[in-house]
N, C-alpha and C. Protein backbone atom coordinates (compact mmCIF):
# COMPACT_ATOMS: atom_id res chain seq x y z
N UNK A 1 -20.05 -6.29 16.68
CA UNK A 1 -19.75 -5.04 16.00
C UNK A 1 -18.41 -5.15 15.29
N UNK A 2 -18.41 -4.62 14.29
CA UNK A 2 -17.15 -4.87 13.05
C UNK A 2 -15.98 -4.04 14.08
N UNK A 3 -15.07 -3.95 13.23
CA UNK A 3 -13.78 -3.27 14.15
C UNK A 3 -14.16 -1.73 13.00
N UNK A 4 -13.86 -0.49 13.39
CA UNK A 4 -13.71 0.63 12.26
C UNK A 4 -12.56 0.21 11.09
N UNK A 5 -13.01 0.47 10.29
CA UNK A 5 -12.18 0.70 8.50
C UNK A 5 -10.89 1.20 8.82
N UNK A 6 -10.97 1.95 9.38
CA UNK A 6 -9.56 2.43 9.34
C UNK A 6 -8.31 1.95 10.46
N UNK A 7 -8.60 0.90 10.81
CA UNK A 7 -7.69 0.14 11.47
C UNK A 7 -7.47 -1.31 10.57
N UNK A 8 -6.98 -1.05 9.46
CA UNK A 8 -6.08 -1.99 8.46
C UNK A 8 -5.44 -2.41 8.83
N UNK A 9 -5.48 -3.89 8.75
CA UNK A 9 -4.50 -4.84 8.80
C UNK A 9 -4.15 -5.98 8.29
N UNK A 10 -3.07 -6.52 7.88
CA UNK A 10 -2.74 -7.64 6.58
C UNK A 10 -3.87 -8.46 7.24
N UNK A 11 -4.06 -9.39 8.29
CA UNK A 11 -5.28 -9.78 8.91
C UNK A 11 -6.62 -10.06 7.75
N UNK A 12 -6.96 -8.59 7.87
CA UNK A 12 -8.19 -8.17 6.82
C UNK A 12 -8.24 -9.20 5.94
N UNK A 13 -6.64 -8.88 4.98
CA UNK A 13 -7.34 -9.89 3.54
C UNK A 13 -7.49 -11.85 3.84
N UNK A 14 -7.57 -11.97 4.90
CA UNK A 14 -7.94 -13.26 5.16
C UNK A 14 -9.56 -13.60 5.79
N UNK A 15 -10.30 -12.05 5.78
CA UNK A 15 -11.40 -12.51 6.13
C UNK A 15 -12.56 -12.54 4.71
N UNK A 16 -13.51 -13.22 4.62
CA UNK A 16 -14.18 -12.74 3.61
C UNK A 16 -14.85 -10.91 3.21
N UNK A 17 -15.53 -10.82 2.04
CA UNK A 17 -16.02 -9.83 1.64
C UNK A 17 -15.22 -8.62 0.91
N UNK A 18 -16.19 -7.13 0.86
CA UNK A 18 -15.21 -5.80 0.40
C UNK A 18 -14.54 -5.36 1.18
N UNK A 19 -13.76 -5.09 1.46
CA UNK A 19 -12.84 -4.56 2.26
C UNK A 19 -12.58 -2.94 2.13
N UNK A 20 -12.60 -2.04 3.20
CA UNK A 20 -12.64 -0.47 2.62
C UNK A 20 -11.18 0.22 2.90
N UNK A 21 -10.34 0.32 1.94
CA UNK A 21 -9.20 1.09 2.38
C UNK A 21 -9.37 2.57 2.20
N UNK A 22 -8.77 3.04 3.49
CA UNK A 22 -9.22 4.67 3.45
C UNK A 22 -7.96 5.76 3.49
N UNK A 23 -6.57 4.87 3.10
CA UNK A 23 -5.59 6.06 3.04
C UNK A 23 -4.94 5.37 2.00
N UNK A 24 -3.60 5.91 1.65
CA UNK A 24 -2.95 5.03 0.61
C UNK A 24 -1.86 4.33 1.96
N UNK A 25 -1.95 4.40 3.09
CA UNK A 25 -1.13 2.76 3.41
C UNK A 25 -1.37 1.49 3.62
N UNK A 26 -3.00 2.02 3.65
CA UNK A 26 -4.05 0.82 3.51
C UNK A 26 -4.21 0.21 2.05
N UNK A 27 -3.64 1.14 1.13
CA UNK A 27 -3.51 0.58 -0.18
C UNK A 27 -2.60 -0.10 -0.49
N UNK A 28 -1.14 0.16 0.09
CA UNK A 28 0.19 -0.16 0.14
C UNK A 28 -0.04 -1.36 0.38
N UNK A 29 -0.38 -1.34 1.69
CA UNK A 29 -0.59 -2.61 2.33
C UNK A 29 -1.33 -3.92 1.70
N UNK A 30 -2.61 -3.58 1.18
CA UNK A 30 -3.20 -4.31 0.45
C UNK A 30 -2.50 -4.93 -0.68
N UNK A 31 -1.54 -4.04 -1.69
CA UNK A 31 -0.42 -4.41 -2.67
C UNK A 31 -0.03 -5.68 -2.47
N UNK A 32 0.66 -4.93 -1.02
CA UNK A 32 1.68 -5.78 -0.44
C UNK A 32 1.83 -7.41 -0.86
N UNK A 33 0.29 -7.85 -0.46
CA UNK A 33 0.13 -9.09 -0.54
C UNK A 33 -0.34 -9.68 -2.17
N UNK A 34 0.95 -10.79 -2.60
CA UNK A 34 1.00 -10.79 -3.76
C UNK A 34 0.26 -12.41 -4.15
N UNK A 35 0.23 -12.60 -3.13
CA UNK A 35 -0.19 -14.34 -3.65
C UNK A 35 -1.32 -14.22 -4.24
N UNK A 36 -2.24 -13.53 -4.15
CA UNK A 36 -3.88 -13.56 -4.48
C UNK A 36 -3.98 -12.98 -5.44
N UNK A 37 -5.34 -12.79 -6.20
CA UNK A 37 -5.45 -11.90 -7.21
C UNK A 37 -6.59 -10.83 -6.47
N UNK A 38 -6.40 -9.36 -6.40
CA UNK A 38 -6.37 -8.70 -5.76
C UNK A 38 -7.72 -7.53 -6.88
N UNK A 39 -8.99 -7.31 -6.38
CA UNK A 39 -9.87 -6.82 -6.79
C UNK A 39 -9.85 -5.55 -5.99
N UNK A 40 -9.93 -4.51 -6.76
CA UNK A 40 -10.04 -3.14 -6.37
C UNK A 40 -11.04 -2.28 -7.11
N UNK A 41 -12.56 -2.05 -6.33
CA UNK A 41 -13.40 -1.31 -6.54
C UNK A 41 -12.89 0.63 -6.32
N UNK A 42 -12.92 1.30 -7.29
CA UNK A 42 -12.85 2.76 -7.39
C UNK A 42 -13.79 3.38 -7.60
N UNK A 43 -14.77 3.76 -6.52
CA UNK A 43 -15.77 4.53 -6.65
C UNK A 43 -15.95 5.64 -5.99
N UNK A 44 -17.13 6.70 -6.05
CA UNK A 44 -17.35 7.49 -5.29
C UNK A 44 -18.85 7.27 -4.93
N UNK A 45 -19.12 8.13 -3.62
CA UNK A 45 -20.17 7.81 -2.88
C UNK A 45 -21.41 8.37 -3.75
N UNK A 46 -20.90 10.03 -4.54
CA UNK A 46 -22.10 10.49 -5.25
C UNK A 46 -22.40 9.57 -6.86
N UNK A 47 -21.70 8.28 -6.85
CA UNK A 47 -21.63 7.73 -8.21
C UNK A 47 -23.19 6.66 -7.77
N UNK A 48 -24.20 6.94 -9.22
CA UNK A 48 -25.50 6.17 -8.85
C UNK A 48 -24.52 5.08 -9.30
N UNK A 49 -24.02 4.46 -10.89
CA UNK A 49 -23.79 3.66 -10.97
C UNK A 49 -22.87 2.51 -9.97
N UNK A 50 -22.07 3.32 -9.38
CA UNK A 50 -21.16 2.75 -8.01
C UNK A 50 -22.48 1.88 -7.20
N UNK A 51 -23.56 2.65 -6.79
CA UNK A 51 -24.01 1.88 -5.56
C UNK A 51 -24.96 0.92 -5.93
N UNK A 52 -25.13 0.77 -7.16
CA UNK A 52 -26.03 -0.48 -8.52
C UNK A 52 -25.15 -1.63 -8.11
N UNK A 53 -23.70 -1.72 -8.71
CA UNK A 53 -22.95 -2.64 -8.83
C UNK A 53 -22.55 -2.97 -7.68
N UNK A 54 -22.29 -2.37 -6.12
CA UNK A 54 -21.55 -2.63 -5.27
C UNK A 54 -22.30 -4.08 -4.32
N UNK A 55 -23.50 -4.25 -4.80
CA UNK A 55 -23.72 -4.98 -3.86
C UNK A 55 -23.78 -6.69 -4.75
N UNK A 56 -23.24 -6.92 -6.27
CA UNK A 56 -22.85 -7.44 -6.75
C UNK A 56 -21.60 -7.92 -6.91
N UNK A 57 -20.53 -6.63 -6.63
CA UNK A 57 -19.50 -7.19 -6.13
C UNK A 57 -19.28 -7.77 -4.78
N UNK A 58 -19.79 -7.71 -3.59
CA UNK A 58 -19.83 -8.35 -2.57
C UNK A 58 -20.29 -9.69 -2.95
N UNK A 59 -21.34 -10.19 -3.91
CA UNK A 59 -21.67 -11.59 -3.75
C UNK A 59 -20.23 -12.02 -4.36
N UNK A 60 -19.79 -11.84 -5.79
CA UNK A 60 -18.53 -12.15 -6.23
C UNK A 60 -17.61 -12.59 -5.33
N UNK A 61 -17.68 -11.86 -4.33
CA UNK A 61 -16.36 -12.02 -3.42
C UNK A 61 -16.75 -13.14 -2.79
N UNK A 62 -17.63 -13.28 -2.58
CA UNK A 62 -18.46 -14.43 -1.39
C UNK A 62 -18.34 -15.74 -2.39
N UNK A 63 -18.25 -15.71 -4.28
CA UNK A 63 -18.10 -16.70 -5.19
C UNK A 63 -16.73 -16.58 -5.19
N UNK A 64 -15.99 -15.78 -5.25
CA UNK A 64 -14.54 -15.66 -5.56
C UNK A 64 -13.62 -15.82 -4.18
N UNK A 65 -13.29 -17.39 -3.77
CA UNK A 65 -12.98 -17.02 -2.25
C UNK A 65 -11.29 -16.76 -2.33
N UNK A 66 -10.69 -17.13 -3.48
CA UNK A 66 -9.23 -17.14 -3.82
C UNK A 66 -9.08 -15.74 -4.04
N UNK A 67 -9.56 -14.87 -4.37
CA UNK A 67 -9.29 -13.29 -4.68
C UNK A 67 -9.35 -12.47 -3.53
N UNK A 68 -8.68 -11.22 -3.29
CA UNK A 68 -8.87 -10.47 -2.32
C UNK A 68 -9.86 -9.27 -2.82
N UNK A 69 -10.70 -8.53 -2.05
CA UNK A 69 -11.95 -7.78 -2.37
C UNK A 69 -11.72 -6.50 -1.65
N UNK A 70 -11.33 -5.19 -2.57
CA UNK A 70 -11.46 -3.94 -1.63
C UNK A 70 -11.98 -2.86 -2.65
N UNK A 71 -12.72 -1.77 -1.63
CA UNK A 71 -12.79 -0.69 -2.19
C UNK A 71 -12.60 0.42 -1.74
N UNK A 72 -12.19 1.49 -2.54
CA UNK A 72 -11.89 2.85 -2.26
C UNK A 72 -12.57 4.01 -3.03
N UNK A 73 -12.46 5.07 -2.06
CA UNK A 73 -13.38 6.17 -2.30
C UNK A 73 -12.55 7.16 -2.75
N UNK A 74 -12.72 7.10 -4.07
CA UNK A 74 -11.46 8.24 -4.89
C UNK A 74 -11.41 10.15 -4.44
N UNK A 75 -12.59 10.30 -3.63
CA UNK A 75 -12.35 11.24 -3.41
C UNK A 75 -12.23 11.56 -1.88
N UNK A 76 -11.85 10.29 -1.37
CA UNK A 76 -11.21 10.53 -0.09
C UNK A 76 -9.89 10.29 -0.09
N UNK A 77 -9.49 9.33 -1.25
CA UNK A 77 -7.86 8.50 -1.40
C UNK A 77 -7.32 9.24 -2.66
N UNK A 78 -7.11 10.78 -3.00
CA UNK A 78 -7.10 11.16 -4.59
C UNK A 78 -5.84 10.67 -5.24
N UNK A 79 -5.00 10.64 -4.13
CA UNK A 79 -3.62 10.53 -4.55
C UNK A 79 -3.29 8.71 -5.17
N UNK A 80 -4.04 7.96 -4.09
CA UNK A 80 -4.25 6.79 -5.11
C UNK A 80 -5.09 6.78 -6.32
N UNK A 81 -5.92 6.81 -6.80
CA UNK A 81 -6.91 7.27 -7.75
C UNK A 81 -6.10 7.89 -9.28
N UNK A 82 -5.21 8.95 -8.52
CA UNK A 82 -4.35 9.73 -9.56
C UNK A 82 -3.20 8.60 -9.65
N UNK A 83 -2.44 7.91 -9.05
CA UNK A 83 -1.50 6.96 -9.35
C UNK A 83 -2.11 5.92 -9.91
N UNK A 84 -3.12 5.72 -9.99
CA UNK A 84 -3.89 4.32 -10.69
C UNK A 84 -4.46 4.78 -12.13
N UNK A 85 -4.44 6.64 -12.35
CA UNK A 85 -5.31 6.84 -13.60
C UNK A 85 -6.78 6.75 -13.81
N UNK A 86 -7.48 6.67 -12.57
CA UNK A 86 -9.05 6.96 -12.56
C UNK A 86 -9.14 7.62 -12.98
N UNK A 87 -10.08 7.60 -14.17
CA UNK A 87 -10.61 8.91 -14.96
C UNK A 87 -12.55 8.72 -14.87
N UNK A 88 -13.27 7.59 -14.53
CA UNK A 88 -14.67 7.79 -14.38
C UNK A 88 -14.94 6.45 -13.52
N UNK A 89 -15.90 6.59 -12.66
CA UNK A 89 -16.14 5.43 -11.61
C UNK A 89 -17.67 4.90 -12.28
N UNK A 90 -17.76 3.44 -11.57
CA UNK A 90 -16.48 2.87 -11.13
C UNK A 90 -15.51 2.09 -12.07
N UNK A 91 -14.75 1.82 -11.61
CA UNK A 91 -13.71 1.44 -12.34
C UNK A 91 -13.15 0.55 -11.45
N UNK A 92 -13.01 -0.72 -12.09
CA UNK A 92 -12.27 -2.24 -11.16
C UNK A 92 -10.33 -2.16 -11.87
N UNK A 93 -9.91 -2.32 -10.93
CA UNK A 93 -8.68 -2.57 -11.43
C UNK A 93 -8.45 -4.40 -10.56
N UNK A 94 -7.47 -4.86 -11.36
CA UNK A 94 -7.20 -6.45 -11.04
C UNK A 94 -5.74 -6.15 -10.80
N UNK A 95 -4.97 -6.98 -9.24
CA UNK A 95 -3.83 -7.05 -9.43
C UNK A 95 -3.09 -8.17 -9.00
N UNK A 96 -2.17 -8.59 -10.00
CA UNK A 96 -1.68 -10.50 -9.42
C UNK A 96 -0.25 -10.38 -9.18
N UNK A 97 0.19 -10.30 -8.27
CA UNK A 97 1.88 -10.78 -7.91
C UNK A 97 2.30 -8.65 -7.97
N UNK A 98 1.34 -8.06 -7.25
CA UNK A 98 1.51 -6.61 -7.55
C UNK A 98 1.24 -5.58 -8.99
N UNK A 99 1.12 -6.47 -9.92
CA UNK A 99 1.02 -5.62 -11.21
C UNK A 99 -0.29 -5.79 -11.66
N UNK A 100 -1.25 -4.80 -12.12
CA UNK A 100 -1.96 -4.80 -13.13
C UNK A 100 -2.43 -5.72 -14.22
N UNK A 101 -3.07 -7.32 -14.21
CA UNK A 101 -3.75 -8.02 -15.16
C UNK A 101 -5.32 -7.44 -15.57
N UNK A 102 -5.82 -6.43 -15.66
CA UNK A 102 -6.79 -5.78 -15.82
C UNK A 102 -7.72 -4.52 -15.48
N UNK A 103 -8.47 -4.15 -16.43
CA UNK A 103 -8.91 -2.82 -15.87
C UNK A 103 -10.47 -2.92 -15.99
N UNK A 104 -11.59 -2.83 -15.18
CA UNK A 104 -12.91 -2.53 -16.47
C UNK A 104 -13.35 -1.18 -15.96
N UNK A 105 -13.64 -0.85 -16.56
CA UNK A 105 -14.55 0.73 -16.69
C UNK A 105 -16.13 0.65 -16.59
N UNK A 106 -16.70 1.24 -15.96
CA UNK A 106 -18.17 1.26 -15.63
C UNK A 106 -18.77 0.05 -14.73
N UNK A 107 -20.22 0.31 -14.42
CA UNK A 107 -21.08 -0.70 -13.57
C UNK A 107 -20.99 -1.74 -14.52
N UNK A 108 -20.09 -2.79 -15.11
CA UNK A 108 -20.33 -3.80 -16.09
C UNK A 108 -19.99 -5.29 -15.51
N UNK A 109 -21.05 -5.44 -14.88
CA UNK A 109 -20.82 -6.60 -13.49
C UNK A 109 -20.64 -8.18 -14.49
N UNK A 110 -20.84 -8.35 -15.88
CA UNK A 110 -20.37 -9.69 -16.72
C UNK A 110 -18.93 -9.43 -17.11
N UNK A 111 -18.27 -8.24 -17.73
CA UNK A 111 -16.90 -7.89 -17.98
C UNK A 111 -16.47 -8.12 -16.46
N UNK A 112 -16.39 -7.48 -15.31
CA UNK A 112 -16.00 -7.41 -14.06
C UNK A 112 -15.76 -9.23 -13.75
N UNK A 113 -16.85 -9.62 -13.68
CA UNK A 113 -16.75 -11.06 -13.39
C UNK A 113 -16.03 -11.86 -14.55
N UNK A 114 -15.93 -11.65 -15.73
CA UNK A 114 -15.07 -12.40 -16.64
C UNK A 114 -13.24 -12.16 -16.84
N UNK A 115 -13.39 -10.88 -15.99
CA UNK A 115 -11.80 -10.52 -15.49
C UNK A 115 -11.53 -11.43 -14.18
N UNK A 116 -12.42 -11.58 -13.73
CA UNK A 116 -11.97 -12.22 -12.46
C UNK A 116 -11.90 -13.96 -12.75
N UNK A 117 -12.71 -14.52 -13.00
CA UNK A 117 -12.72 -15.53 -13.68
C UNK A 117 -11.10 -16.15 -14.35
N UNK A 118 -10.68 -14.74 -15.75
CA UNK A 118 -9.51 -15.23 -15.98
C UNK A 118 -7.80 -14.91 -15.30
N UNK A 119 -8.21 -14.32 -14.43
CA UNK A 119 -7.42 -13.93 -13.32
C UNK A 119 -7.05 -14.93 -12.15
N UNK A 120 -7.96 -15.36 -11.43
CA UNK A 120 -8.02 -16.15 -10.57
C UNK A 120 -7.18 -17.24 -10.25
């Protein structure tokens, strides 16, 4: 049996797969770590297109073993969501050494993977 989501820990980004952060210190935290290039799924649960793509981003992660893989539920985390500028899910943000190398907008699982690709 998995451990619950909400016991985050730097740990996490060394295991494979999505990873679910459910507050913003679990986001913090995730930041934190700058060596990797850092994939962040923004979705919501009532989004059809969210639950199309999500199980595409899990293989990615399983192809992408150098990247870190998480997602969050913008309308459980708003205050991250609003500091990141979500305006329609899902929405991938990319982050390398803490900053922002990319954004894509929508279920667009060839853009998504060609950010990661030149990220990596």
């Amino acid at each position: 049996m998995e451990a619950p989501a909400r016991h985050f820990s730097a740990t996490m980004a060394d295991k494979e797969g999505v990873h679910n952060l459910t507050s913003k210190a679990d986001f913090d935290t995730a930041m934190a770590t700058k060596d990797t290039l850092m994939v962040l799924d923004c979705f919501a649960t009532w989004c059809g297109p969210c639950k199309v793509i999500a199980p595409q981003v899990v293989k990615m992660s399983d192809t992408y073993k150098d990247a870190r893989f998480y997602k969050i539920d913008v309308d459980d985390v708003p205050e991250v969501a609003q500091e990141l500028g979500v305006r329609a899910m899902p929405t991938f943000f990319l982050f390398k050494n803490g900053e922002k190398v990319s954004e894509v907008v929508g279920a667009n699982p060839k853009a998504l993977e060609a950010a990661i690709q030149s990220n990596v």
